[in-house]
PDB file of N, CA and C in Angstrom:
ATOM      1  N   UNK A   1      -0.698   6.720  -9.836  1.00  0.00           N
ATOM      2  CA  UNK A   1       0.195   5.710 -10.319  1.00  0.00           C
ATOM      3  C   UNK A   1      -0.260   4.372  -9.738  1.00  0.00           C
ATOM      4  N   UNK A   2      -0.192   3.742 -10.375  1.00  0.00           N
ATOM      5  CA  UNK A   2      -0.670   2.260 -10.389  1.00  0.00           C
ATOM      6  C   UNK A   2       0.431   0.993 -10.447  1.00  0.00           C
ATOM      7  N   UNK A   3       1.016   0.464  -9.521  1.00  0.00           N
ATOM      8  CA  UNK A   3       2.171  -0.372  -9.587  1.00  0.00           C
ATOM      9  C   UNK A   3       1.558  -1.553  -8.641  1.00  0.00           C
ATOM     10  N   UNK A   4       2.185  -2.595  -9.608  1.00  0.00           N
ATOM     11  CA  UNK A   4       2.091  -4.069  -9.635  1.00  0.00           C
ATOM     12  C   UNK A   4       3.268  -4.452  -8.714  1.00  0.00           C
ATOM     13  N   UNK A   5       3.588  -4.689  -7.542  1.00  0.00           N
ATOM     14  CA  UNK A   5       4.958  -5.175  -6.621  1.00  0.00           C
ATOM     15  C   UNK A   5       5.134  -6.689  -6.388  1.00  0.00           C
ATOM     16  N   UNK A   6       6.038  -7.204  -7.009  1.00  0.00           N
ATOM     17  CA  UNK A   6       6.175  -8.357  -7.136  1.00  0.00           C
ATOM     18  C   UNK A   6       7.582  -8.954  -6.333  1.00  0.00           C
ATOM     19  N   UNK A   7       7.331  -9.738  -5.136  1.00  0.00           N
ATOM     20  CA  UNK A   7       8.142 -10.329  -4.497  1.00  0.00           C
ATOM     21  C   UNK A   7       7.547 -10.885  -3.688  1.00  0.00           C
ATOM     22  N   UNK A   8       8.172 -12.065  -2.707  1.00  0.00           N
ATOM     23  CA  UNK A   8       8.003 -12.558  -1.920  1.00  0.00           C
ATOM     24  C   UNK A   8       7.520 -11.702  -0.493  1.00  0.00           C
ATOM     25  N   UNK A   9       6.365 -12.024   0.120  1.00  0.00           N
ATOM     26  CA  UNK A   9       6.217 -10.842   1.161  1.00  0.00           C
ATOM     27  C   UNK A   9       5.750  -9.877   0.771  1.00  0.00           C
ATOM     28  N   UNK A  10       5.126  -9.088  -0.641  1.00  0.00           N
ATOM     29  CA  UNK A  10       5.236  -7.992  -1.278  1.00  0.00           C
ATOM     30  C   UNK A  10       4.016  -7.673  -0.148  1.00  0.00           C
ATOM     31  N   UNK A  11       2.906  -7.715  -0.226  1.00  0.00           N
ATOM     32  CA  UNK A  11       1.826  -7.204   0.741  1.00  0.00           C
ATOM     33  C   UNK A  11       2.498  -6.598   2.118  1.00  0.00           C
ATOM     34  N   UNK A  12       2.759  -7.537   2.953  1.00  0.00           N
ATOM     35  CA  UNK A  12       3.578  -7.111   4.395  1.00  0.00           C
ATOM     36  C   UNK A  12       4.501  -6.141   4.241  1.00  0.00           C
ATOM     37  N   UNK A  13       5.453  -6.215   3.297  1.00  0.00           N
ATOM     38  CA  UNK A  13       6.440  -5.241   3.147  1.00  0.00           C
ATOM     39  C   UNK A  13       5.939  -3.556   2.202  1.00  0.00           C
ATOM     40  N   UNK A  14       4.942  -3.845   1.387  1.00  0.00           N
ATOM     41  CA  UNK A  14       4.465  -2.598   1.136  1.00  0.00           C
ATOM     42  C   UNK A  14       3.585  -1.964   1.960  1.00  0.00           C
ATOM     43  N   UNK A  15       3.166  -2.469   3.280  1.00  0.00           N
ATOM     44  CA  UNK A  15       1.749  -1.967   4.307  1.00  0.00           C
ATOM     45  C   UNK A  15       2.804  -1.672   5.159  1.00  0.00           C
ATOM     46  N   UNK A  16       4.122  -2.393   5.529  1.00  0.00           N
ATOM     47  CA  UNK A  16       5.436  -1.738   6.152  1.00  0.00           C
ATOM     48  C   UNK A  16       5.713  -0.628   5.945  1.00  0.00           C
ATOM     49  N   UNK A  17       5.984  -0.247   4.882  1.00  0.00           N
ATOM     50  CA  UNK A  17       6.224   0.642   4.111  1.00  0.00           C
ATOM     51  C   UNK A  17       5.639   1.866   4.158  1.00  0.00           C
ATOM     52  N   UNK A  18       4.064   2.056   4.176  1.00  0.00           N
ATOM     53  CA  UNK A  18       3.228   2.525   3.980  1.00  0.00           C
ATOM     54  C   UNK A  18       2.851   3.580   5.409  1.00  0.00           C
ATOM     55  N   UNK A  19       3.006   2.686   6.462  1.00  0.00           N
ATOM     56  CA  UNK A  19       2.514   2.785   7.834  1.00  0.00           C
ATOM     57  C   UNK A  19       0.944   2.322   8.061  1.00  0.00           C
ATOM     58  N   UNK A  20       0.675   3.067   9.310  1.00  0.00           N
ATOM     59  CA  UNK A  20      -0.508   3.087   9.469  1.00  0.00           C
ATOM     60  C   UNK A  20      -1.389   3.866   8.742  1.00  0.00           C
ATOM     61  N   UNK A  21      -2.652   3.912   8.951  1.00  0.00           N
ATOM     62  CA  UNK A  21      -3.146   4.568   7.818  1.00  0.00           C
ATOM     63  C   UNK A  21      -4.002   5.646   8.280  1.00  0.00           C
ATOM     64  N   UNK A  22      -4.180   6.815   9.744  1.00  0.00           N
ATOM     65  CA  UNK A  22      -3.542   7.418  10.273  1.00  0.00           C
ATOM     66  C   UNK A  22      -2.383   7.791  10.328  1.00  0.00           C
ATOM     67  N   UNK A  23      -2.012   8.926   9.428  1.00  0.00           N
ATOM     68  CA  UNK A  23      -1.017   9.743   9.815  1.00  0.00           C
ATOM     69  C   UNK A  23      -0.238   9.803  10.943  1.00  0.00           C
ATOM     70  N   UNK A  24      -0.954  10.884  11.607  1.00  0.00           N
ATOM     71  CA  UNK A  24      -1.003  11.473  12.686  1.00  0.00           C
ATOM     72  C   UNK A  24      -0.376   9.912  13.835  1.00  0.00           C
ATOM     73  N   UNK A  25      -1.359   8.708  13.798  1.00  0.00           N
ATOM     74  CA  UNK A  25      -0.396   7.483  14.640  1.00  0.00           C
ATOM     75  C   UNK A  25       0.997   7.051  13.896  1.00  0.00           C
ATOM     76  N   UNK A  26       0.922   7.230  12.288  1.00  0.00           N
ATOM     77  CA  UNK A  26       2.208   6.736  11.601  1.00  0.00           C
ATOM     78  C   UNK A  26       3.121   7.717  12.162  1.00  0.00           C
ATOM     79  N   UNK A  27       3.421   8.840  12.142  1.00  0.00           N
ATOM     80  CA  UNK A  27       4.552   9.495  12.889  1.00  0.00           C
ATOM     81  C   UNK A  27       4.834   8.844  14.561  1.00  0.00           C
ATOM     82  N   UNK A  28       3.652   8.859  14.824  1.00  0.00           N
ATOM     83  CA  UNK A  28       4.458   7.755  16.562  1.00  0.00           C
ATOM     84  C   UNK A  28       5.056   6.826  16.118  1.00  0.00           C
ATOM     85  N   UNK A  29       4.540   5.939  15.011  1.00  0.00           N
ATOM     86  CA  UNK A  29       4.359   4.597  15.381  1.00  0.00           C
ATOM     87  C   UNK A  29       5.667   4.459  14.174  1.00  0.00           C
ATOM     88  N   UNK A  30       5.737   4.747  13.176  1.00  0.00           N
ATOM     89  CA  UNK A  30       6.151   4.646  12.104  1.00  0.00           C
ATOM     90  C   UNK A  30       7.317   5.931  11.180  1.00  0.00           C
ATOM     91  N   UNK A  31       7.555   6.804  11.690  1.00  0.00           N
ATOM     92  CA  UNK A  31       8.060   8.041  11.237  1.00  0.00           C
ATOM     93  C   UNK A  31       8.691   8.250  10.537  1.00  0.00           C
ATOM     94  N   UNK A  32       9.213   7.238   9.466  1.00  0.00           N
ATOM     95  CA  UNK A  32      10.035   6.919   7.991  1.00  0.00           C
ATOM     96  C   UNK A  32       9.111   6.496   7.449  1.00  0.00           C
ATOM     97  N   UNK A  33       7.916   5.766   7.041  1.00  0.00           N
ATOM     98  CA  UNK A  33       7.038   5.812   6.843  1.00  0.00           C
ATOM     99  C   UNK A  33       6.460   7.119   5.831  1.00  0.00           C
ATOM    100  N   UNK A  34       5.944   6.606   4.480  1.00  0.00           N
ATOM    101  CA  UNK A  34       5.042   7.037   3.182  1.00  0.00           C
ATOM    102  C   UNK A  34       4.015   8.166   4.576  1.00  0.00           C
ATOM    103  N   UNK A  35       2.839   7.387   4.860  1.00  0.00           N
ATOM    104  CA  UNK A  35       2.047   8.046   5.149  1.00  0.00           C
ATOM    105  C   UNK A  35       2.216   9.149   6.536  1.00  0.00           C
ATOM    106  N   UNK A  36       3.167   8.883   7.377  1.00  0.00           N
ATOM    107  CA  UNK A  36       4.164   9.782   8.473  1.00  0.00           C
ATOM    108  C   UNK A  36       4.549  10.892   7.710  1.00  0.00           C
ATOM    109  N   UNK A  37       5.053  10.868   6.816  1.00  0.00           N
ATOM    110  CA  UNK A  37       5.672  11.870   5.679  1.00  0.00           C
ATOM    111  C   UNK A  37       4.934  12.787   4.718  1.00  0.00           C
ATOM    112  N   UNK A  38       3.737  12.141   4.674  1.00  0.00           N
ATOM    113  CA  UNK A  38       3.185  12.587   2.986  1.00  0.00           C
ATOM    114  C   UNK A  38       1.600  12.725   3.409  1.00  0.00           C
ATOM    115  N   UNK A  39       1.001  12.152   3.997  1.00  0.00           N
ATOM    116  CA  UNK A  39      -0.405  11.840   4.573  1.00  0.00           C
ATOM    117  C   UNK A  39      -1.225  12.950   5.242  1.00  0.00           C
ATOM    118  N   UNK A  40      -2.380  13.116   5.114  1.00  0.00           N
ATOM    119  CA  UNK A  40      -2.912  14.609   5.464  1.00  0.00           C
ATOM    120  C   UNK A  40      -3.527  13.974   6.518  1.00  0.00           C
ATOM    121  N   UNK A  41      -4.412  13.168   6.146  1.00  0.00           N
ATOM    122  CA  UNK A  41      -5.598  12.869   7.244  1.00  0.00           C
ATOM    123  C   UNK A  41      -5.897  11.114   7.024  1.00  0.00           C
ATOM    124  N   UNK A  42      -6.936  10.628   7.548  1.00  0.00           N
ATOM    125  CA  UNK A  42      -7.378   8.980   7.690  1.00  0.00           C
ATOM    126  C   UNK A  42      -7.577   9.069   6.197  1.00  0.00           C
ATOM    127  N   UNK A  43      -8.235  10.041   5.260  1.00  0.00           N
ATOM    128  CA  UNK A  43      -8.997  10.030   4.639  1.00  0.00           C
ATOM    129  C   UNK A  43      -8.080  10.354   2.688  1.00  0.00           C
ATOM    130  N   UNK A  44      -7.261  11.124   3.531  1.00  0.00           N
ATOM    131  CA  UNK A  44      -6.089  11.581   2.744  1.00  0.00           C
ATOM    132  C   UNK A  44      -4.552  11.010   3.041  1.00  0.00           C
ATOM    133  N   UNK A  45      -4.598  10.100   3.041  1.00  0.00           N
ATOM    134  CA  UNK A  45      -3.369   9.274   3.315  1.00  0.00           C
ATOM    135  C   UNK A  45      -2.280   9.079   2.483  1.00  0.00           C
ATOM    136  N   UNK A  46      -2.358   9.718   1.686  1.00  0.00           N
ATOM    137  CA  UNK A  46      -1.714   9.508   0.295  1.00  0.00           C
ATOM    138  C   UNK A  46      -1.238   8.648  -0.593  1.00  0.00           C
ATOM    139  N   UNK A  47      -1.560   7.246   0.130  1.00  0.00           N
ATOM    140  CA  UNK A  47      -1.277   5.767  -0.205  1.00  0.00           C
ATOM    141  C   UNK A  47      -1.842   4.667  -0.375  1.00  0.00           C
ATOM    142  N   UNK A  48      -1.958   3.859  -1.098  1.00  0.00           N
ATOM    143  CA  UNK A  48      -2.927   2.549  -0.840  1.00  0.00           C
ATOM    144  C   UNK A  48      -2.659   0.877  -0.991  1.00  0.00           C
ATOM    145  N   UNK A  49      -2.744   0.502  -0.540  1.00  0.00           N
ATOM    146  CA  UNK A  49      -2.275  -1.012  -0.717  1.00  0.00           C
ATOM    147  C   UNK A  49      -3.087  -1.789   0.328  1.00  0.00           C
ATOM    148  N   UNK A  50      -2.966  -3.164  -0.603  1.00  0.00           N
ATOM    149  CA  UNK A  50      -4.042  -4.018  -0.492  1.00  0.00           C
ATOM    150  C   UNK A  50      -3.831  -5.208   1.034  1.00  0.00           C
ATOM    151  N   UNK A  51      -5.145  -5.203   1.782  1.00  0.00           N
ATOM    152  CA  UNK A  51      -4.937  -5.709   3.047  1.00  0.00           C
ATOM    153  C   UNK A  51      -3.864  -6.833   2.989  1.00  0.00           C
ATOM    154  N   UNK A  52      -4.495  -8.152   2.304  1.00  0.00           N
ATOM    155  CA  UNK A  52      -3.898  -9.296   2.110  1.00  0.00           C
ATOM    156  C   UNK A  52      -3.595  -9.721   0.763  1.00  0.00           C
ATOM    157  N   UNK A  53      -3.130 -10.934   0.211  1.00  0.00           N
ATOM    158  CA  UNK A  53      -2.481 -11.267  -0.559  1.00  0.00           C
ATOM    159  C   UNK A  53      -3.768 -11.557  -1.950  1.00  0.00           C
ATOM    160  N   UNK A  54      -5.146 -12.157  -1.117  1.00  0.00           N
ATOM    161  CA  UNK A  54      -5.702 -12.047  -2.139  1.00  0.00           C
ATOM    162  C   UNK A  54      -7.001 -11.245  -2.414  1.00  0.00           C
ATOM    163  N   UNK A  55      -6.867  -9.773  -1.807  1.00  0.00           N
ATOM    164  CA  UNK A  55      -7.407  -8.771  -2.456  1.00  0.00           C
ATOM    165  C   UNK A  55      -6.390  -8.472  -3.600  1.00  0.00           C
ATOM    166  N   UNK A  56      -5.002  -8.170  -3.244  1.00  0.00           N
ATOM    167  CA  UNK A  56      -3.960  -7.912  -3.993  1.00  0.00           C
ATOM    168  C   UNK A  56      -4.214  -8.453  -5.445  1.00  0.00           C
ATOM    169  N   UNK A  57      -4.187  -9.625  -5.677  1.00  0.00           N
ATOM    170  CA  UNK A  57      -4.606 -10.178  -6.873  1.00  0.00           C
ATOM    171  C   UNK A  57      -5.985  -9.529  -7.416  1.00  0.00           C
ATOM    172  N   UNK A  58      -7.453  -9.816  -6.390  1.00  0.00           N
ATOM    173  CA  UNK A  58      -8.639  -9.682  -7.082  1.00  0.00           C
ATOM    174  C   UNK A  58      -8.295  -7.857  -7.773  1.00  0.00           C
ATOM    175  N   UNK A  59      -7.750  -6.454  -7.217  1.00  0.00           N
ATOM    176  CA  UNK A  59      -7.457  -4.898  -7.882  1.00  0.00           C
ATOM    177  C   UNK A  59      -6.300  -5.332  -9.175  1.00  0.00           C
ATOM    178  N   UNK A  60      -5.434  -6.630  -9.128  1.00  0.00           N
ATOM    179  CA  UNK A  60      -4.808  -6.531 -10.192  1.00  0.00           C
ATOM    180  C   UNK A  60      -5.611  -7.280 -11.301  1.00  0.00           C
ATOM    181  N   UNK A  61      -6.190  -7.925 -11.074  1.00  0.00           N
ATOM    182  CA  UNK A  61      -7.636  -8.370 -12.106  1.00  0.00           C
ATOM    183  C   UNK A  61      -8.441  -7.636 -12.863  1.00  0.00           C
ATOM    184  N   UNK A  62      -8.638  -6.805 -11.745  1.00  0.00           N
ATOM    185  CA  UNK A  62      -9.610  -5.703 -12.093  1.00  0.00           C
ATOM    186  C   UNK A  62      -9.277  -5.009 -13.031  1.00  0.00           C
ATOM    187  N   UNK A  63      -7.893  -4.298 -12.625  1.00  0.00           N
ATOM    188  CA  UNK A  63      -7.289  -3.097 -13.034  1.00  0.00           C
ATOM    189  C   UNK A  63      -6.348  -3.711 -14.465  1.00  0.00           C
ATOM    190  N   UNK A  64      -6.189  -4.653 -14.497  1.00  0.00           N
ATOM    191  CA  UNK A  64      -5.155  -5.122 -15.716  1.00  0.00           C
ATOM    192  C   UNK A  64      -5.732  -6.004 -16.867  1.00  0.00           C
ATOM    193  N   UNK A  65      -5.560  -6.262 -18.009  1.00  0.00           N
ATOM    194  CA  UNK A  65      -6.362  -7.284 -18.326  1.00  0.00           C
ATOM    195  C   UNK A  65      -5.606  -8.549 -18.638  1.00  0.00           C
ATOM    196  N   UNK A  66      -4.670  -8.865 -18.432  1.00  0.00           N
ATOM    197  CA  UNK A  66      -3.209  -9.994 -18.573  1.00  0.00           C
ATOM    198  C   UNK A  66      -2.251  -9.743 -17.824  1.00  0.00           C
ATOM    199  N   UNK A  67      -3.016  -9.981 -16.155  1.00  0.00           N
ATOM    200  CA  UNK A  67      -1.684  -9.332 -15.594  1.00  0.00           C
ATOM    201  C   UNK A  67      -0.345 -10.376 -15.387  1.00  0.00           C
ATOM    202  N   UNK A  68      -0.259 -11.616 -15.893  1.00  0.00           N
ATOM    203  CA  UNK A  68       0.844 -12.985 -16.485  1.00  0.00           C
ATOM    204  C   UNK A  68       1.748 -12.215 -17.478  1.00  0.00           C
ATOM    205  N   UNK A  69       1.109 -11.675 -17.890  1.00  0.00           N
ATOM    206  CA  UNK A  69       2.266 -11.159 -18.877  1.00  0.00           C
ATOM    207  C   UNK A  69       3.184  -9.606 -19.078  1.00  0.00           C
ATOM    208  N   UNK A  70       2.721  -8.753 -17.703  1.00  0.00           N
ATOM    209  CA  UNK A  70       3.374  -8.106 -17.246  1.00  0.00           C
ATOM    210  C   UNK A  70       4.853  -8.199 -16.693  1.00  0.00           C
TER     211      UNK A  70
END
């Protein structure tokens, strides 16, 4: 699944969200936490989202072809 998150903060609050990206530290660190919950390994994390604000844009470029009119 492929979702476009649109808000103020959206990056910070979806890598919040997400945890670390280590498992295994997201349960210390994070334990409500996507990848605490769902995440196998570094490798298998089960999640992905984009470092900063403008990688975020350059995968919705990529991946969309009008992403304005979403």
């Amino acid at each position: 699944m492929v979702m476009i998150l649109t808000k103020w903060n959206a990056v910070a609050e979806w890598r919040r969200l997400m945890g670390p990206t280590d498992p295994e530290e997201a349960k210390l660190l994070s334990p409500d936490s996507i990848r605490a919950q769902f995440g196998i390994s570094k490798l298998k994390n089960i999640v992905h989202g984009a470092s900063n604000a403008y990688e975020a844009k350059e995968v919705v470029n990529r991946l969309f072809e009008d992403p304005e009119e979403i």
